[in-house]
Structures are given as C-alpha cells and as structure tokens.
C-alpha atoms as a PDB file:
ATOM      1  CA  UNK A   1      76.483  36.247 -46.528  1.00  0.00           C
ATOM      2  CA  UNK A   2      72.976  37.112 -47.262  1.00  0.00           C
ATOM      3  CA  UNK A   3      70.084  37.650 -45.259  1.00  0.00           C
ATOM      4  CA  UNK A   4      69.402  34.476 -45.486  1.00  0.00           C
ATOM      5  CA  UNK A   5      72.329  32.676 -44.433  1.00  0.00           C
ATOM      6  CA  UNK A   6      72.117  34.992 -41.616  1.00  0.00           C
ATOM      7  CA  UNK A   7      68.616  34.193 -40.696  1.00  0.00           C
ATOM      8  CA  UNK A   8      69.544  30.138 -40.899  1.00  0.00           C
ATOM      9  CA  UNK A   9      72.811  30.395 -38.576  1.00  0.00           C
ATOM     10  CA  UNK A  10      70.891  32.826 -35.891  1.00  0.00           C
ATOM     11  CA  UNK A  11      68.274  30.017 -35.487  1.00  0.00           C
ATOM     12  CA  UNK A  12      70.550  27.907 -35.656  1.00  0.00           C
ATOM     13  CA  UNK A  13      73.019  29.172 -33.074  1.00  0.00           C
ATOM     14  CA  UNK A  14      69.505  30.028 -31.184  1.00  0.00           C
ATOM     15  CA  UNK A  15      68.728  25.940 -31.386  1.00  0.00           C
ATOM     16  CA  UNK A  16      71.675  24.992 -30.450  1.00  0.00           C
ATOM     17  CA  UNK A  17      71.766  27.036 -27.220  1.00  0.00           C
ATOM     18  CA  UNK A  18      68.329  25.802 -26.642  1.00  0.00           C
ATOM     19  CA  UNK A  19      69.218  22.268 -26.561  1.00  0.00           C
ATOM     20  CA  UNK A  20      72.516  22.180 -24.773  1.00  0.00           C
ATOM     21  CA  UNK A  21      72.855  21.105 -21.486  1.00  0.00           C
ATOM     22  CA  UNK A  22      75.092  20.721 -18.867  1.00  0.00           C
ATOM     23  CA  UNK A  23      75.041  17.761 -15.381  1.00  0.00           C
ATOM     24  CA  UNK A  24      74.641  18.957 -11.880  1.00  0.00           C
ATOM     25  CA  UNK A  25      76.833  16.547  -9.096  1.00  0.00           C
ATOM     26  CA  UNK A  26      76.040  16.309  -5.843  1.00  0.00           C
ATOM     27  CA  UNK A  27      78.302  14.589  -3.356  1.00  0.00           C
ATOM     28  CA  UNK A  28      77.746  15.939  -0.164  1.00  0.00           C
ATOM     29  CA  UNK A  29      81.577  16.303   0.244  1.00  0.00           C
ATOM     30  CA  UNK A  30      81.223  20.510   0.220  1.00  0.00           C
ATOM     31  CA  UNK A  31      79.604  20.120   3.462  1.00  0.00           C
ATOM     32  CA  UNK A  32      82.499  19.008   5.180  1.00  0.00           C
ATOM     33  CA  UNK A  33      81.937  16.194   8.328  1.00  0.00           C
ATOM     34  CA  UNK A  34      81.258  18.387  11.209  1.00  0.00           C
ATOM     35  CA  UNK A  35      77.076  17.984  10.840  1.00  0.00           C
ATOM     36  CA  UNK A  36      75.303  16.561  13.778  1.00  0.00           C
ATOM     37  CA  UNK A  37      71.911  14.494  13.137  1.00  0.00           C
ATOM     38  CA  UNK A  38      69.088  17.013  12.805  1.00  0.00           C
ATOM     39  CA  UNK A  39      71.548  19.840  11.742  1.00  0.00           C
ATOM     40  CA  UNK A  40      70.924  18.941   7.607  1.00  0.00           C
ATOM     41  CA  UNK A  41      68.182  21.373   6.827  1.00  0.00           C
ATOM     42  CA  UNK A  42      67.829  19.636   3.044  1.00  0.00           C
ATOM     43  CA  UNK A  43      68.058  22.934   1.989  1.00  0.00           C
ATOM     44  CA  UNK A  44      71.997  23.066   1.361  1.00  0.00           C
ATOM     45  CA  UNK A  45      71.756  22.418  -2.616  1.00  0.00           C
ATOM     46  CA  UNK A  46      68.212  25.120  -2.830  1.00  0.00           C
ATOM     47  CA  UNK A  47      70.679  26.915  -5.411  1.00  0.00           C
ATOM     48  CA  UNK A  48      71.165  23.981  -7.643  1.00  0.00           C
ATOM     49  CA  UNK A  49      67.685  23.090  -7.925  1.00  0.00           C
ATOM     50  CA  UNK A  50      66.967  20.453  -5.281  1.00  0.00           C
ATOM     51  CA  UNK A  51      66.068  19.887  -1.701  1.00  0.00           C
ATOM     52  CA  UNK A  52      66.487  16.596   0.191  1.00  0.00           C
ATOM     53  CA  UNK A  53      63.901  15.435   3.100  1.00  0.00           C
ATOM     54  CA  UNK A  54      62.425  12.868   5.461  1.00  0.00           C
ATOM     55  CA  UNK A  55      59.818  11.887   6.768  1.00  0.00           C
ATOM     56  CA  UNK A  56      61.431  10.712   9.669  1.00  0.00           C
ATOM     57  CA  UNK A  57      63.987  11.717  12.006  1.00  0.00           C
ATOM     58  CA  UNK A  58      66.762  13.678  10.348  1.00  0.00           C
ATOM     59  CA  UNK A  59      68.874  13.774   7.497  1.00  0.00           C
ATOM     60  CA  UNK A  60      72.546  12.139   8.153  1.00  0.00           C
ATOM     61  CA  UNK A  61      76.144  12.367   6.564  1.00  0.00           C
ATOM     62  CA  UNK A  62      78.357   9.250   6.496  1.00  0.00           C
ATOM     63  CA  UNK A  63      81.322   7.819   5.058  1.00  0.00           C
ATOM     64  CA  UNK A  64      80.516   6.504   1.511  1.00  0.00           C
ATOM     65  CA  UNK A  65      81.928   3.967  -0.871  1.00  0.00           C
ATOM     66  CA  UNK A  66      81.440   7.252  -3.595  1.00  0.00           C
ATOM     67  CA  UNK A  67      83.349  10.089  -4.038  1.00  0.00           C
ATOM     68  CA  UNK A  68      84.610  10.690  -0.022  1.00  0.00           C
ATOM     69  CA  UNK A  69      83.833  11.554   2.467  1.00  0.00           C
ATOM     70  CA  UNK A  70      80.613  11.865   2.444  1.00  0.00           C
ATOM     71  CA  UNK A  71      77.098  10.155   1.180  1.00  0.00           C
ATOM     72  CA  UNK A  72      73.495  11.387   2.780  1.00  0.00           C
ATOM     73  CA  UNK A  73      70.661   8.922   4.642  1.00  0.00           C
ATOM     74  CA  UNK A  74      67.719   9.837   6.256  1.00  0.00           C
ATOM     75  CA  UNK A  75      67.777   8.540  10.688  1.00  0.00           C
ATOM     76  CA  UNK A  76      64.597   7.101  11.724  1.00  0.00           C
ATOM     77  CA  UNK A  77      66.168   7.691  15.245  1.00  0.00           C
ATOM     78  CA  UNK A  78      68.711  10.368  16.786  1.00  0.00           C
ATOM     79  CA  UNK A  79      71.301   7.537  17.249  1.00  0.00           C
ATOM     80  CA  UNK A  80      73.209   9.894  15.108  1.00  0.00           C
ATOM     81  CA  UNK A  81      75.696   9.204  11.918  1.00  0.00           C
ATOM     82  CA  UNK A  82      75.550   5.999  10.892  1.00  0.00           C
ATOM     83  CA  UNK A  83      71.640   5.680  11.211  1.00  0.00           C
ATOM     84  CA  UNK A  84      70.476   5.436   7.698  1.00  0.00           C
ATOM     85  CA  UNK A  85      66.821   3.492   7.653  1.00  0.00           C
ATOM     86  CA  UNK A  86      64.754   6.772   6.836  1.00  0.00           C
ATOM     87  CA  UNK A  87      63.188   7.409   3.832  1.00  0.00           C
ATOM     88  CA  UNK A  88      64.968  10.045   1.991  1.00  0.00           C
ATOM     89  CA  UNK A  89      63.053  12.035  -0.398  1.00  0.00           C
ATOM     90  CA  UNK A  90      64.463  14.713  -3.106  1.00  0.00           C
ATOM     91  CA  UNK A  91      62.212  17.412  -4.232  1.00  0.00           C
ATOM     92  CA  UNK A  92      63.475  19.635  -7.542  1.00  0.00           C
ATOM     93  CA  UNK A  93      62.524  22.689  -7.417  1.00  0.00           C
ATOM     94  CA  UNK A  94      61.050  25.847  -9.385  1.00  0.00           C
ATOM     95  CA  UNK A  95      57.572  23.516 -10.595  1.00  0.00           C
ATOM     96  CA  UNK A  96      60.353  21.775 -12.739  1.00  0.00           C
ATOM     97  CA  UNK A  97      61.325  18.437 -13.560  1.00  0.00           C
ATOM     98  CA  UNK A  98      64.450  17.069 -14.653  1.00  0.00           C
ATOM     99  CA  UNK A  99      65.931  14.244 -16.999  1.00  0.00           C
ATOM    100  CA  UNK A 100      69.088  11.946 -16.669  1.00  0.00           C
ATOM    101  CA  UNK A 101      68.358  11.892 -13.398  1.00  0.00           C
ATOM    102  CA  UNK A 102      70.570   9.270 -11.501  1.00  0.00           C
ATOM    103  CA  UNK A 103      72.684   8.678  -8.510  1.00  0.00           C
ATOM    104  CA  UNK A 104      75.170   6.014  -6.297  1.00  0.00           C
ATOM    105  CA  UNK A 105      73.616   4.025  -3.865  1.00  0.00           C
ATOM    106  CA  UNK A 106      74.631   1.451  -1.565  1.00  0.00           C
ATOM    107  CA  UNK A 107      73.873  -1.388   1.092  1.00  0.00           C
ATOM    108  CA  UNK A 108      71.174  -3.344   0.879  1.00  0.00           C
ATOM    109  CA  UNK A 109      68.477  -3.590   0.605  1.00  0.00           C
ATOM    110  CA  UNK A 110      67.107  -0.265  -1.338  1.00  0.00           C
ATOM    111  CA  UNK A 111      64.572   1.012  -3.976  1.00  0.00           C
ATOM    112  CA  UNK A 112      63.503   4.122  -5.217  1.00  0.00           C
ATOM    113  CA  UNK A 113      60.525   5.366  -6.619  1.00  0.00           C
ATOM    114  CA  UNK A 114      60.407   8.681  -9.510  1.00  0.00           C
ATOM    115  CA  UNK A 115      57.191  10.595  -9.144  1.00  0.00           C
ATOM    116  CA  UNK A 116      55.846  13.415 -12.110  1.00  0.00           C
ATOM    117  CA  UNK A 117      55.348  16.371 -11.159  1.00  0.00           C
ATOM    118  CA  UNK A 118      51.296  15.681 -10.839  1.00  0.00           C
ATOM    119  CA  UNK A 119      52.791  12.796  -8.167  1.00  0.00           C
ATOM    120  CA  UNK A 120      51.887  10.226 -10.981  1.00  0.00           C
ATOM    121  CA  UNK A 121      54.793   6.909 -10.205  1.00  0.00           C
ATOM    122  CA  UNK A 122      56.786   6.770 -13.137  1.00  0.00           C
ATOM    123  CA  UNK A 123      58.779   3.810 -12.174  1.00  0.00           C
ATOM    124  CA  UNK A 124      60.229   1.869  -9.245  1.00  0.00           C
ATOM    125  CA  UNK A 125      63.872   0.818  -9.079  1.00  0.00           C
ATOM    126  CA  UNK A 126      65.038  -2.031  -6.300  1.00  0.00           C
ATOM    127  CA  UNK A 127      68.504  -2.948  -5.868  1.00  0.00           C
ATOM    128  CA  UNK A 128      69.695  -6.011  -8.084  1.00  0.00           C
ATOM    129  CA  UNK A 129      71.968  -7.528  -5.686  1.00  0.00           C
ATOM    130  CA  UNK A 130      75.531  -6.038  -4.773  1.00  0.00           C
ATOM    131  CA  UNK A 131      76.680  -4.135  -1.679  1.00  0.00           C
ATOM    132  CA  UNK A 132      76.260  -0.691  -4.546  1.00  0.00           C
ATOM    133  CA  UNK A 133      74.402   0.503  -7.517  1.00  0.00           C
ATOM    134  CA  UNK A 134      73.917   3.415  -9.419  1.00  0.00           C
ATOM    135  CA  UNK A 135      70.331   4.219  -9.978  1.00  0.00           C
ATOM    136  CA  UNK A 136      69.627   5.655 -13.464  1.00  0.00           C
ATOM    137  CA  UNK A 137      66.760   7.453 -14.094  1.00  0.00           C
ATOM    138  CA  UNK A 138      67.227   8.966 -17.638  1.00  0.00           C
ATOM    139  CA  UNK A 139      64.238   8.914 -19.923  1.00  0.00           C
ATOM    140  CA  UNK A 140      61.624   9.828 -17.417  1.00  0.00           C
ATOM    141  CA  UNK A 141      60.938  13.502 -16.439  1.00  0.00           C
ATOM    142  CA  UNK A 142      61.595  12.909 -13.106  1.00  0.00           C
ATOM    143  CA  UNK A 143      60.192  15.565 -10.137  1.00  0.00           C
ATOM    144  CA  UNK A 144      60.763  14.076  -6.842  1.00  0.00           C
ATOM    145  CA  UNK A 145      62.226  10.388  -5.619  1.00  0.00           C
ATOM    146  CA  UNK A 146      61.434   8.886  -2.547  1.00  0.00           C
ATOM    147  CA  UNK A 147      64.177   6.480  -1.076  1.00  0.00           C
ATOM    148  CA  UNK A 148      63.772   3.470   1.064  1.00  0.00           C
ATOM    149  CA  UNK A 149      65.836   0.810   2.194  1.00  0.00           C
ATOM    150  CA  UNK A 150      67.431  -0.880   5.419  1.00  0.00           C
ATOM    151  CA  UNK A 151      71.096   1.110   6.571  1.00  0.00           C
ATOM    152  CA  UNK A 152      71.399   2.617   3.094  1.00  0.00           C
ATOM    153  CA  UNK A 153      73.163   5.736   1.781  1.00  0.00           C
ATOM    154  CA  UNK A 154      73.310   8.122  -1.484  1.00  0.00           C
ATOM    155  CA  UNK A 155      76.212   9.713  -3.190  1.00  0.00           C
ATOM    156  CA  UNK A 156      77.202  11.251  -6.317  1.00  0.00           C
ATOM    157  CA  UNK A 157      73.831  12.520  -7.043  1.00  0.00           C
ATOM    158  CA  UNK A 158      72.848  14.143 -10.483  1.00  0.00           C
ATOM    159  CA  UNK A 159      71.280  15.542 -12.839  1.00  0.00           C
ATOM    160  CA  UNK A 160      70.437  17.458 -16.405  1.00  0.00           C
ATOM    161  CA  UNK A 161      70.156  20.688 -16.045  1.00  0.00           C
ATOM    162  CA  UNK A 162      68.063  20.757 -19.152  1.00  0.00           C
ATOM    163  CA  UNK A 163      64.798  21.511 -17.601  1.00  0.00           C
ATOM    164  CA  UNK A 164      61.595  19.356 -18.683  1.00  0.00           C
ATOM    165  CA  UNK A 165      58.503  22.372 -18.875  1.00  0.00           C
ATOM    166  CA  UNK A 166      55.680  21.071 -17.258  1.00  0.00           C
ATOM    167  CA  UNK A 167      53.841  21.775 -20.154  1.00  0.00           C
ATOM    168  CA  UNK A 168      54.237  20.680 -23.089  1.00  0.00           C
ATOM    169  CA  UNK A 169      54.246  22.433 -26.197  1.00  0.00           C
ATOM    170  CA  UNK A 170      52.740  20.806 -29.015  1.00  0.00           C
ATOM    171  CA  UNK A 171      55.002  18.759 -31.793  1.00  0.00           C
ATOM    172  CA  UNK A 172      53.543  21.063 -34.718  1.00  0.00           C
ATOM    173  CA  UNK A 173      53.563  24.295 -32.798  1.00  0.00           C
ATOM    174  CA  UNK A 174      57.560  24.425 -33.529  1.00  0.00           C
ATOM    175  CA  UNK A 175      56.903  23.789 -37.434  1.00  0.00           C
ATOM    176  CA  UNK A 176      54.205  25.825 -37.799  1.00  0.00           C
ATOM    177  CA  UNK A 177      56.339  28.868 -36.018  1.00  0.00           C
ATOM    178  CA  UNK A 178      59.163  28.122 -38.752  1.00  0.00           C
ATOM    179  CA  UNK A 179      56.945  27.651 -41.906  1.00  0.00           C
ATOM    180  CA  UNK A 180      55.444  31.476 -41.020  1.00  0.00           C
ATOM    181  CA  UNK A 181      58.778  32.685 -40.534  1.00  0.00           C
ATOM    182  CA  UNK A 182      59.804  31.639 -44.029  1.00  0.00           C
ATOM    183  CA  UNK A 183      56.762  32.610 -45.570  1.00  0.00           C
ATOM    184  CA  UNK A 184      57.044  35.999 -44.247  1.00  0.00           C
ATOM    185  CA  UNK A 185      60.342  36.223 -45.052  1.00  0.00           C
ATOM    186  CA  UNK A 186      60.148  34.793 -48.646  1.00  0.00           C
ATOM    187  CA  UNK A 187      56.938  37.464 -49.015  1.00  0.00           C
ATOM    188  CA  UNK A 188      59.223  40.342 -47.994  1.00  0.00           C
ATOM    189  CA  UNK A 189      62.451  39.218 -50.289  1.00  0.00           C
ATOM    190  CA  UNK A 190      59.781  39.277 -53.254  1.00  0.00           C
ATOM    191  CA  UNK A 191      58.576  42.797 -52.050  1.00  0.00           C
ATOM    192  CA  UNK A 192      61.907  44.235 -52.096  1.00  0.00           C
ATOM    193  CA  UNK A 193      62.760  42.800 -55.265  1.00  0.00           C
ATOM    194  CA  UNK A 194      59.325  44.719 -56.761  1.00  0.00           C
ATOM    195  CA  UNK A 195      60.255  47.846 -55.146  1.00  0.00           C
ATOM    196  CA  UNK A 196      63.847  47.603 -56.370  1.00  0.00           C
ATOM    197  CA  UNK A 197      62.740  46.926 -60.179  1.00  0.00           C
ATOM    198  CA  UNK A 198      60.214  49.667 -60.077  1.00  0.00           C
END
C-alpha cells in the first residue's frame, strides 16, 4: 500500500472512532432497595456523566413498571417511598450536553422540559395518555431536564455517550483542514519525485 492508501485508512479509522458511540442505561436497580428518603445524594451516577436533583424534599426509589426493582421520584414530603410529586431534575455533567437522550416514565400526569446548556427550553414533552411512556429526546442537545408530574416515577434512563461540544466548530473548518492536508501532501509527493529524478 502506498502512502497514500495509508494516509486515507488512518483518517479514516481516525473518523470512524470519532463518530462512534456507545448508550449509557440507568435503572436505578444497582442501588439495591435499602435507601431511605433523603439518603439519594443524586450523586450515585457522577461517574457516568449525570446527577439527579430536587428542588424539593428528597429523591425516592420505588417499585417500577421498568426494568425492576427500582425507578427514581423526587418527595415533596418525608412520607417516604412511594412519595413521588417532586420535581426531579437531571444535570449532565463536565459543561457537556448529550443527544438521544430518553427515558421510561410512568403515572400520570407528567411532562418534561430539555434545557441547552445556556438554559435556553428546547422543548416540552407531556404525557399522551397511558399509565407509561417513554420520553425521547433525540435530536436536541439536551443539558439538563426538569421533571414534573403528580405520583410519577423514571426508569431506564439513557443516553449517547457521544458528547455534543458546546461549541461548535464551523461546517468548513473540517474541509478546509482536509483540502491543506492534501495539498501539502500532493506538494511533498511532487518534491520527492524532483529529488528522485535529479
């Protein structure tokens, strides 16, 4: 193969390990059933990314219709499992946002909103009818949610781990990069052909 082809599969190895991408699940289930309301710190899933909150109360584990046996709610009182009329925000970490972005909710009635990360809305989502729904996200560069809804629960929360950078790089920047690269490398091949001839 000659420099060439070697050049065109590096980048293109190089792309492809750019672009690939892999889902992050959340179900709650890891933390076993043994949590007490107000013992949740939100931080339990730091590592992967993404902190869950409230406003209110505490964060709560309960028995799901998801993947069992657990789903998480936000208590607006210490009444303890069971309570879930909080609002339940999740926060993604590192000045990141993320895409494909989506999750299993249920009882009714819910909605969540998907902020930027400059807190711009992006969009709202309310339940449809139906005792569960999976909120889907994807498409939007999603950096925190905020949850709402009367005796409702999450599960099977997840997303992309393909990163969104906050800033974004422009469409031509990419091409431009390339077209110098093969200049420069076209220039060179014609240089060592000179040399070689002389």
């Amino acid at each position: 193969m000659d420099w060439l082809g070697k050049i065109v599969c590096a980048t293109a190895l190089l792309i492809g390990t750019m672009c690939s991408a892999n889902a992050v699940v959340i179900n709650f289930d890891d933390l076993g059933s043994s949590f007490g309301v107000g013992e949740l710190t939100g931080n339990e899933y730091a590592g992967s990314g993404v902190l869950f909150s409230t406003p209110d109360v505490a964060l709560n584990l309960g028995t799901t219709v998801g993947s069992s046996p657990n789903s998480l709610g936000a208590s607006t009182s210490a009444i303890g499992n069971g309570n879930f009329n909080g609002q339940l925000n999740v926060d993604f970490t590192g000045g990141l946002s993320y895409t494909d972005v989506s999750f299993l909710i249920f009882n009714t009635p819910f909605q969540a909103s998907a902020f930027d990360i400059g807190g711009n809305l992006l969009t709202t989502l309310a339940n449809s009818g139906g005792f569960s729904q999976i909120f889907d996200f994807s498409g939007f560069a999603v950096h925190r949610l905020e949850i709402t809804g009367s005796n409702y629960a999450i599960d099977d929360f997840s997303f992309s781990t393909a990163a969104v950078n906050v800033i974004p790089i422009p469409a031509a920047l990419p091409l431009l990069a390339g077209a110098l690269g093969l200049m420069g490398a076209v220039g060179w091949r014609i240089k060592q052909k000179a040399s070689a001839s002389a």
